[in-house]
Protein backbone atom coordinates (compact mmCIF):
# COMPACT_ATOMS: atom_id res chain seq x y z
CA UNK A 1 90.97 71.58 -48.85
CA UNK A 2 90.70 74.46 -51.37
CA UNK A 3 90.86 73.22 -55.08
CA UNK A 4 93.96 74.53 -57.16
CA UNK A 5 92.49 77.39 -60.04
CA UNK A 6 91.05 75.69 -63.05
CA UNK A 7 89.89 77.20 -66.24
CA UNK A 8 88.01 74.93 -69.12
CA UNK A 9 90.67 75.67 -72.26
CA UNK A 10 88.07 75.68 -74.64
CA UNK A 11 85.45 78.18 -73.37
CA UNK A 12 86.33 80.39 -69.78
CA UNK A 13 83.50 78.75 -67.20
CA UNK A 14 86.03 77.91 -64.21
CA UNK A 15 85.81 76.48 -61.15
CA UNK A 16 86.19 79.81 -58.82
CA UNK A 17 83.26 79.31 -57.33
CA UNK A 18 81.50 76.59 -58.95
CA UNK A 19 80.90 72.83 -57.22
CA UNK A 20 79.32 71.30 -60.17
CA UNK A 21 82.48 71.99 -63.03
CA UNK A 22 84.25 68.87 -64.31
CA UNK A 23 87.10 68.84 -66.47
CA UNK A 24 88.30 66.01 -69.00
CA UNK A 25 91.77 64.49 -70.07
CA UNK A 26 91.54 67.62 -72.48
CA UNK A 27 90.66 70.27 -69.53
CA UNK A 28 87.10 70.88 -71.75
CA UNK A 29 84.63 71.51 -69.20
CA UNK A 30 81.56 69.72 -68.91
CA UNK A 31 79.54 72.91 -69.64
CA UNK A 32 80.14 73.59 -73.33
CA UNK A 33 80.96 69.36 -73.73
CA UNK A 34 77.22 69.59 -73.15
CA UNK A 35 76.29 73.08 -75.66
CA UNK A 36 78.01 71.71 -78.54
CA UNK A 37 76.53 67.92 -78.18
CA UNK A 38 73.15 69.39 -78.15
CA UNK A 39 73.92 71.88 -80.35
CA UNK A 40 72.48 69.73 -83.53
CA UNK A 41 69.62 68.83 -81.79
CA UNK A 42 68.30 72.42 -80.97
CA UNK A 43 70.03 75.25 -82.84
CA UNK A 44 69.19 75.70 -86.68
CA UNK A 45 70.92 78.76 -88.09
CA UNK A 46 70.55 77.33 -91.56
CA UNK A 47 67.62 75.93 -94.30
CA UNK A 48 66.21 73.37 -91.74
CA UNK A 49 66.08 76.37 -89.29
CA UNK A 50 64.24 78.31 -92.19
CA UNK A 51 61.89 75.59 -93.00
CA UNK A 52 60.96 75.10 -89.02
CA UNK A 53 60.56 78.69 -88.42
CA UNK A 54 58.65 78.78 -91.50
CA UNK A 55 56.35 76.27 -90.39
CA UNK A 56 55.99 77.87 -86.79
CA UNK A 57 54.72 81.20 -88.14
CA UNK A 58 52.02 79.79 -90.64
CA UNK A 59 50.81 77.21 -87.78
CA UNK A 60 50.27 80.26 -85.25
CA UNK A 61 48.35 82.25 -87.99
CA UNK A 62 46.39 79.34 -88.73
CA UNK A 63 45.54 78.49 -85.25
CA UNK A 64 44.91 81.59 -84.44
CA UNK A 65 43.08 83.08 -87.72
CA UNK A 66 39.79 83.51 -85.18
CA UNK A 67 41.41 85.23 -82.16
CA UNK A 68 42.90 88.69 -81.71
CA UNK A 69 46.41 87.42 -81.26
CA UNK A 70 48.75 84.70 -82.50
CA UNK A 71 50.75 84.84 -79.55
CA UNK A 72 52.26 86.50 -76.60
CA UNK A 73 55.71 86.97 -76.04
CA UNK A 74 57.41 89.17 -72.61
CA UNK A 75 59.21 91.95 -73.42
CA UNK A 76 62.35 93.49 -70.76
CA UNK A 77 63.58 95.98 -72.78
CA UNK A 78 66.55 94.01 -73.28
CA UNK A 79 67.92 92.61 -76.66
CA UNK A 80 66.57 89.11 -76.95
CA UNK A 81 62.76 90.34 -76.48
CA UNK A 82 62.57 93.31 -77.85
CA UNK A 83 64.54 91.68 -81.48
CA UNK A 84 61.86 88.91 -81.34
CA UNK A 85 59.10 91.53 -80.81
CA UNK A 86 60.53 92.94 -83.96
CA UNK A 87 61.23 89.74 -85.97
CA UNK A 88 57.82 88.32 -85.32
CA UNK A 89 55.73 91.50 -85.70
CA UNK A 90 57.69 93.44 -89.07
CA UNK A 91 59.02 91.11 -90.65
CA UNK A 92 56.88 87.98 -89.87
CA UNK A 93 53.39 89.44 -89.52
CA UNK A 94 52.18 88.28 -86.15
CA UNK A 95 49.81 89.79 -83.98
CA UNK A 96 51.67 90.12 -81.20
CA UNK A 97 50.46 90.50 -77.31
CA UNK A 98 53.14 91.71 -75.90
CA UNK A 99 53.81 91.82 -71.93
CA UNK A 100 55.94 93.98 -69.66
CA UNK A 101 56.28 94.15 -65.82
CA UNK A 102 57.47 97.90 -64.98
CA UNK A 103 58.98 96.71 -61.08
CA UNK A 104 60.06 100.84 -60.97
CA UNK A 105 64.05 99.78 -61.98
CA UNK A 106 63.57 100.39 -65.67
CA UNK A 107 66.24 102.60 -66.59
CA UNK A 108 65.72 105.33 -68.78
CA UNK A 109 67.24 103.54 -71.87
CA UNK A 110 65.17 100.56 -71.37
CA UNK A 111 62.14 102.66 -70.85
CA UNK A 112 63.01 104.37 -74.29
CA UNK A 113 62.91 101.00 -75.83
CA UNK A 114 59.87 99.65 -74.42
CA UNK A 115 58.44 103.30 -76.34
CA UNK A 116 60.08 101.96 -79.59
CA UNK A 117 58.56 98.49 -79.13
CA UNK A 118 55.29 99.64 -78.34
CA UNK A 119 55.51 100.97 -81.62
CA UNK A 120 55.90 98.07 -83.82
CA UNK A 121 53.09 97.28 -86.10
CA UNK A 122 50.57 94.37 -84.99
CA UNK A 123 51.64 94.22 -81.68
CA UNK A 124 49.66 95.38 -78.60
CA UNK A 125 51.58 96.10 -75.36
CA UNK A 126 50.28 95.46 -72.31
CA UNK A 127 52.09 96.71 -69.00
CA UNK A 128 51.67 95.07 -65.46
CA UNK A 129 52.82 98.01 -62.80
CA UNK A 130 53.22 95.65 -59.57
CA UNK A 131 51.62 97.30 -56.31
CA UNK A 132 55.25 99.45 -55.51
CA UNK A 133 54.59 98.93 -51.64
CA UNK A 134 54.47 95.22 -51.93
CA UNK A 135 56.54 94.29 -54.48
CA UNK A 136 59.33 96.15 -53.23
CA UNK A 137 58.96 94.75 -49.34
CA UNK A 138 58.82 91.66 -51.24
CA UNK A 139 62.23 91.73 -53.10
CA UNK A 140 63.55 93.49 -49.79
CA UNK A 141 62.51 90.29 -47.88
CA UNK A 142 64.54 88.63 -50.91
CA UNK A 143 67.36 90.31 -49.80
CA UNK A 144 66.99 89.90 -46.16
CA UNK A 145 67.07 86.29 -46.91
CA UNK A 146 70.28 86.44 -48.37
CA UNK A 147 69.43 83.93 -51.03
CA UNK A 148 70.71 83.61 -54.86
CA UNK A 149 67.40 84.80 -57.03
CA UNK A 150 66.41 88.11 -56.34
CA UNK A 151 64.43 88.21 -59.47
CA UNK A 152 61.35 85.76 -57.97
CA UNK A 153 59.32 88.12 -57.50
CA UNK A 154 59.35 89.76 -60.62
CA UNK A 155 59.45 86.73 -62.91
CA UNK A 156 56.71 85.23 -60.77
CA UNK A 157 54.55 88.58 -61.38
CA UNK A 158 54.96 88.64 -64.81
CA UNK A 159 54.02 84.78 -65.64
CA UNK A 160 51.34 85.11 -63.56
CA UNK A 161 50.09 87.94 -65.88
CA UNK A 162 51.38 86.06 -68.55
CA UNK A 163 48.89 82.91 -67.89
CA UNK A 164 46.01 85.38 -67.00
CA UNK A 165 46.05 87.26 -70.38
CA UNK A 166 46.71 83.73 -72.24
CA UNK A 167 43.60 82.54 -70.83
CA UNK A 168 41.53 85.95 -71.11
CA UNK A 169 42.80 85.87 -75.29
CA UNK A 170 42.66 82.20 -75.70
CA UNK A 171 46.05 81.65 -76.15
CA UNK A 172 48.05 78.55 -75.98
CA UNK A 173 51.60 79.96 -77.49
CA UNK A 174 54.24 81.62 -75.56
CA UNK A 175 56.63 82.53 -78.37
CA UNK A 176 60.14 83.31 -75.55
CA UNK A 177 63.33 85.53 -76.88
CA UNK A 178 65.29 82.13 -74.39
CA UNK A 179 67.89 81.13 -77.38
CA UNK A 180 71.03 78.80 -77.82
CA UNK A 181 73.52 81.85 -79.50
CA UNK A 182 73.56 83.66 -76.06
CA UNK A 183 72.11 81.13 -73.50
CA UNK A 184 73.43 77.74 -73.77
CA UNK A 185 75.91 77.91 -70.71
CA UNK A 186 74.73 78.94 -67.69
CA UNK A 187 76.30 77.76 -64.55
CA UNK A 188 74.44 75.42 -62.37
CA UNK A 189 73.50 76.10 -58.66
CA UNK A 190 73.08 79.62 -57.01
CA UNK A 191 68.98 79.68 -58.39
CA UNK A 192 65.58 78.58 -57.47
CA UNK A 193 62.36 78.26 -59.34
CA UNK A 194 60.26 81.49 -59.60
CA UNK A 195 57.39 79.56 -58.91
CA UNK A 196 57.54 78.09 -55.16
CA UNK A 197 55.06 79.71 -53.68
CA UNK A 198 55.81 78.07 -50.09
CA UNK A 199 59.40 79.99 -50.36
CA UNK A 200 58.23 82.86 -51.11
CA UNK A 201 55.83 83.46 -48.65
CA UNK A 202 57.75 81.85 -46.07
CA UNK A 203 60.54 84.51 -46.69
CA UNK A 204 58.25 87.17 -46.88
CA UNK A 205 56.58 86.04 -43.84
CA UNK A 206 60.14 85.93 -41.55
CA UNK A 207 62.07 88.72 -43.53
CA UNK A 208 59.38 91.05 -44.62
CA UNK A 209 56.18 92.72 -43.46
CA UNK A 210 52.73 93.52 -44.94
CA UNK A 211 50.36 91.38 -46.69
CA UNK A 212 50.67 90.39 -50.31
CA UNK A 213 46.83 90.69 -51.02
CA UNK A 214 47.71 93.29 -54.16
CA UNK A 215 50.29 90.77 -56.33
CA UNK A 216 49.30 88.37 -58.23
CA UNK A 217 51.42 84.85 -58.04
CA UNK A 218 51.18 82.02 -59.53
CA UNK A 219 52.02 78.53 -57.89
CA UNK A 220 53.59 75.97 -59.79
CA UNK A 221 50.93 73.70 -59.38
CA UNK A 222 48.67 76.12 -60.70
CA UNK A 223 50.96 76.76 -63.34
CA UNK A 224 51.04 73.08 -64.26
CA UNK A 225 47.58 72.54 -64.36
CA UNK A 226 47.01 75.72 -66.40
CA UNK A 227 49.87 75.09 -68.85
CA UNK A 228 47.79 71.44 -69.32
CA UNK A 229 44.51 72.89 -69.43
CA UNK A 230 45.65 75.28 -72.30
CA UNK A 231 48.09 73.08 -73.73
CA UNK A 232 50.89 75.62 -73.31
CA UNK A 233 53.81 76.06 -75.66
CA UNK A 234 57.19 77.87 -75.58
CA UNK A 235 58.54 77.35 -79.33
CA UNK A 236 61.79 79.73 -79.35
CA UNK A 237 62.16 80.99 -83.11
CA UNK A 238 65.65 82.62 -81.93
CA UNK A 239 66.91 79.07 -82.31
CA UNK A 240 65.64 78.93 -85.86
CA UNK A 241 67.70 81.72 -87.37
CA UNK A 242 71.45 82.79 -87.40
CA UNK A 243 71.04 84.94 -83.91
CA UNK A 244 74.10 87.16 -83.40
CA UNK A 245 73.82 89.73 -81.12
CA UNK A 246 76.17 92.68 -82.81
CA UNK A 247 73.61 91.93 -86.19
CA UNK A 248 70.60 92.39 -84.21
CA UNK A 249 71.82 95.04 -82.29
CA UNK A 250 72.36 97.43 -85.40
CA UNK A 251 69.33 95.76 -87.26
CA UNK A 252 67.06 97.52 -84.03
CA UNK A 253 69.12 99.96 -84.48
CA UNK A 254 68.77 101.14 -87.70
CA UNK A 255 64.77 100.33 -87.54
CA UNK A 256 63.90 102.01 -84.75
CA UNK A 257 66.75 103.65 -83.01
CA UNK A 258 67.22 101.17 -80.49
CA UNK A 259 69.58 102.15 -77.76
CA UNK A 260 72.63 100.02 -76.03
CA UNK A 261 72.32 99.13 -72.48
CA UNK A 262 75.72 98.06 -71.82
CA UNK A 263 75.47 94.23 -71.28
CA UNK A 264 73.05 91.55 -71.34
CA UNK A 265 70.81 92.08 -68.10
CA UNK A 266 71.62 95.12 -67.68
CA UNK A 267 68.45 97.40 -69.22
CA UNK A 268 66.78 97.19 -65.19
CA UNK A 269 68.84 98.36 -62.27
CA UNK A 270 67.45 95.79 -60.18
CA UNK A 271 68.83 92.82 -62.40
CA UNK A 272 72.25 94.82 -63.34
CA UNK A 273 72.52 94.97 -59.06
CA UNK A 274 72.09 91.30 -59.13
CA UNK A 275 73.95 90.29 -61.96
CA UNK A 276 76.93 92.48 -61.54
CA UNK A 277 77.05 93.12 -57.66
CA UNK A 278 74.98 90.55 -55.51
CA UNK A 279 75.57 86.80 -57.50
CA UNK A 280 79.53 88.11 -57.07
CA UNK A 281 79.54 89.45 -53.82
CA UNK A 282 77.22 87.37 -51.94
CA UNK A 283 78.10 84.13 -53.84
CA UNK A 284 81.41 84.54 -55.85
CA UNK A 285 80.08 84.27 -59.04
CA UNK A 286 80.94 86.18 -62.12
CA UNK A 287 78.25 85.82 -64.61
CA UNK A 288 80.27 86.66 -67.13
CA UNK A 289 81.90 83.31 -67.65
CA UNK A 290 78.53 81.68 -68.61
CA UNK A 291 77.56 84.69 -71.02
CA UNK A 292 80.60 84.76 -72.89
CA UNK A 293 81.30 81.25 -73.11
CA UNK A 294 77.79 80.81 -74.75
CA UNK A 295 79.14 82.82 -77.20
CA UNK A 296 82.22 80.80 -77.65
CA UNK A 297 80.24 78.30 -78.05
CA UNK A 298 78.01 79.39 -80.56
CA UNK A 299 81.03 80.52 -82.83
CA UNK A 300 80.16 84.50 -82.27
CA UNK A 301 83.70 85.20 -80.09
CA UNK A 302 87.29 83.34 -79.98
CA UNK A 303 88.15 82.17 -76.80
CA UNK A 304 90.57 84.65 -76.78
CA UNK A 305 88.36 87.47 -76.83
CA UNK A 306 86.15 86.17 -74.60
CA UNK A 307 89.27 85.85 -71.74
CA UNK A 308 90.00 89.64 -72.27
CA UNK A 309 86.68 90.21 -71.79
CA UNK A 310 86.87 88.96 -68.66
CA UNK A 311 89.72 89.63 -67.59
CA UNK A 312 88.22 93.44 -67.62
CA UNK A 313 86.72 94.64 -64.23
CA UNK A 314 83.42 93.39 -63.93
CA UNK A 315 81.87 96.59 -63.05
CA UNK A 316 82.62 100.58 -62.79
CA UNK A 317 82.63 101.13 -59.29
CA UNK A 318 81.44 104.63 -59.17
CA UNK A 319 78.40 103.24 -61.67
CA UNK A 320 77.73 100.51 -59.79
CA UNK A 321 77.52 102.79 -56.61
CA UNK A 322 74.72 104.69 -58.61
CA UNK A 323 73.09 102.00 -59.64
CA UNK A 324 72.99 100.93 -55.78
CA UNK A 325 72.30 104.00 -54.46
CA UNK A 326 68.98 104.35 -57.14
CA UNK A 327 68.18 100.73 -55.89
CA UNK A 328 67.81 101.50 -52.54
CA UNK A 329 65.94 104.96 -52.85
CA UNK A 330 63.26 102.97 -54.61
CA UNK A 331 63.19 100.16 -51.76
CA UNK A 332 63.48 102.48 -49.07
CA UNK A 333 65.96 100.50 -47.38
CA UNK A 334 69.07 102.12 -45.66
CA UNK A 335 72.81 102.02 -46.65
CA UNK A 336 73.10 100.66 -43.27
CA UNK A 337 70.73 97.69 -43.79
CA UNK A 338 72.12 96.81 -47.38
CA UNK A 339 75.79 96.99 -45.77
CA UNK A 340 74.80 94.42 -42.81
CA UNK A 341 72.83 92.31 -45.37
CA UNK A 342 76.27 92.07 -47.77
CA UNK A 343 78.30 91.64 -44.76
CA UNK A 344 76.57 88.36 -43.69
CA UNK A 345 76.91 84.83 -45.38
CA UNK A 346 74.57 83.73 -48.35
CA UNK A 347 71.76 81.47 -47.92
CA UNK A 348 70.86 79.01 -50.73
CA UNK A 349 66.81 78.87 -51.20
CA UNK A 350 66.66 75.00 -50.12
CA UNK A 351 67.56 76.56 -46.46
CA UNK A 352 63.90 77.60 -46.29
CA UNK A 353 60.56 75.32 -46.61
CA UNK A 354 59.69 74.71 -50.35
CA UNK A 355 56.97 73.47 -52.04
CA UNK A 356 55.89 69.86 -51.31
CA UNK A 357 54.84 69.96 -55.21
CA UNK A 358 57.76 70.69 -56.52
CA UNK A 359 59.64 67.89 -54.37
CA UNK A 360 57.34 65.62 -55.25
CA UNK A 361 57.10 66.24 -58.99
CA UNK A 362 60.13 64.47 -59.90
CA UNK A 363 58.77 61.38 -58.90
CA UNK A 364 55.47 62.15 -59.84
CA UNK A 365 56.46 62.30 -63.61
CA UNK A 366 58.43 59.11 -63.47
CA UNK A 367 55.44 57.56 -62.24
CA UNK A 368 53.16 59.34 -64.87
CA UNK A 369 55.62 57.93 -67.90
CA UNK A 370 55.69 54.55 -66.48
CA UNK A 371 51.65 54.54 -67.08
CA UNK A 372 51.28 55.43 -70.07
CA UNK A 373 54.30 53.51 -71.27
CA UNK A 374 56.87 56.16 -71.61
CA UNK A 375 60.70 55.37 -71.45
């Protein structure tokens, strides 16, 4: 029996295609009942934030003080990375290695930004150009599969650079743009870890062809072990400071000309396909109602607002054919493939073999805190 049409009536996350949305006597949803309750406890946009992020940067300089670097930090193109690539290396002083996977979907605004960033003082990028062949049979395989994260391969590439050049540099601090102001919703389900090596190779091995001999991935056992090993950390200094996104935007802006990309996701054609065409198409859901209602949440846009917003169409269809059409040139995959593959149902990850690891870790932890006497 289909559920009647609810909407939460403090933020916009609804229930259209979401099994995992609750609603209380007050019709809040249980997605920003969570953001604001852990709000206190993880977003400082006042003197404590100062005094933490203050504390951060003279630790990594002091830790540091003998290497090259004082940390590394991934950079899209987009607004999150590249405004903590210029936060940490103008107006903090860090010596930043910076990391960026070119996947051949840059789009030509993104690639103009990547140029600015590469220009900020103290920081050093480094870009990671995937073998095309591969990579793109890979993410073809993806979409074969018909499952929710077409973006494995690519986050899976760039970690794996990402541990490789923290261990080369003798890094232990991966400072990430990931931030409360923009992120804190995110509806649950329709996702899989990057890091499940068994899934991805399984899906390569039934929905694509070739070897992957010439990408580097990264396990998530291996990235376990080497996270302990190095004693990995991901402080996120976005969560220290007042982060709006209009500010930022014209503070890049006015620095170094910094260019709009429309919407959050959107400075790779690869990730504005799946954000905008695939997660809605193949699975109903409108990514929207997470982004905006993070900022609801964060006090940057009235609920109002944010419903107009949405309320909008979700893409320009003639763009959106572009952006397709682009997509596909660079796969090499046929209009008459990609129509079959949108025609036919979605597949969740879980409907392929996973890592044993990664089932087993949850009770491998509890087991872990039990012996050394943690609750």
């Amino acid at each position: 029996m289909t559920k009647p049409y609810q909407q939460c009536t403090r933020c916009i996350m609804d229930n259209k295609s979401d099994d995992y949305i609750s609603f209380d006597e007050n019709g809040y949803c249980n997605y920003c009942t969570k953001a604001l309750e852990v709000m206190p406890r993880v977003y400082f946009p006042n003197e404590e934030g100062k005094q933490k992020l203050d504390a951060l940067i003279v630790r990594l300089k002091k830790e540091n003080k003998d290497h090259d670097y004082d940390c590394l930090m991934g950079i899209s193109g987009g607004l999150d990375s590249s405004y903590l690539a210029y936060l940490g290396s103008v107006k903090w002083g860090l010596r930043i290695l910076a990391v960026h996977v070119d996947d051949g979907f840059d789009t030509e605004i993104s690639k103009r930004n990547i140029e600015r960033i590469a220009n900020f003082p103290n920081l050093d990028l480094k870009i990671i150009k995937p073998d095309t062949e591969q990579f793109n049979e890979l993410t073809k395989a993806y979409m074969r599969a018909g499952v929710p994260n077409l973006a494995v391969p690519q986050d899976n590439v760039l970690f794996a650079a990402v541990y490789e050049f923290m261990k080369q540099n003798k890094l232990r601090s991966f400072v990430s743009g990931g931030n409360y102001a923009l992120e804190c919703i995110l509806q649950v389900g329709n996702t899989h870890t990057a890091y499940d090596l068994t899934n991805l190779k399984y899906i390569h091995k039934k929905f694509g062809k070739g070897s992957l001999n010439k990408l580097t991935l990264l396990s998530a056992f291996k990235k376990d072990i080497d996270a302990y090993l190095l004693k990995v950390e991901t402080p996120t200094p976005l969560n220290y400071i007042d982060y709006n996104r209009d500010r930022a935007m014209r503070e890049l802006m006015d620095y170094c000309g910094f260019e709009y990309y429309g919407s959050k996701h959107l400075e790779n054609d690869l990730t504005k396909f799946v954000q905008q065409y695939w997660f809605y198409h193949k699975f109903g859901v409108d990514k929207r109602t997470s982004h905006l209602s993070s900022m609801i949440a964060s006090g940057q846009m009235t609920r109002d607002e944010a419903q107009r917003q949405y309320e909008m169409p979700l893409y320009n269809e003639e763009d959106m054919q572009a952006t397709i059409s682009r997509v596909l040139t660079k796969l090499e995959m046929s209009r008459e493939e990609f129509d079959q593959i949108m025609a036919e149902h979605g597949h969740q990850h879980t409907d392929y073999p996973s890592s044993l690891y990664l089932k087993a870790f949850p009770y491998m932890a509890k087991v872990i805190k039990k012996l050394i006497g943690r609750k």
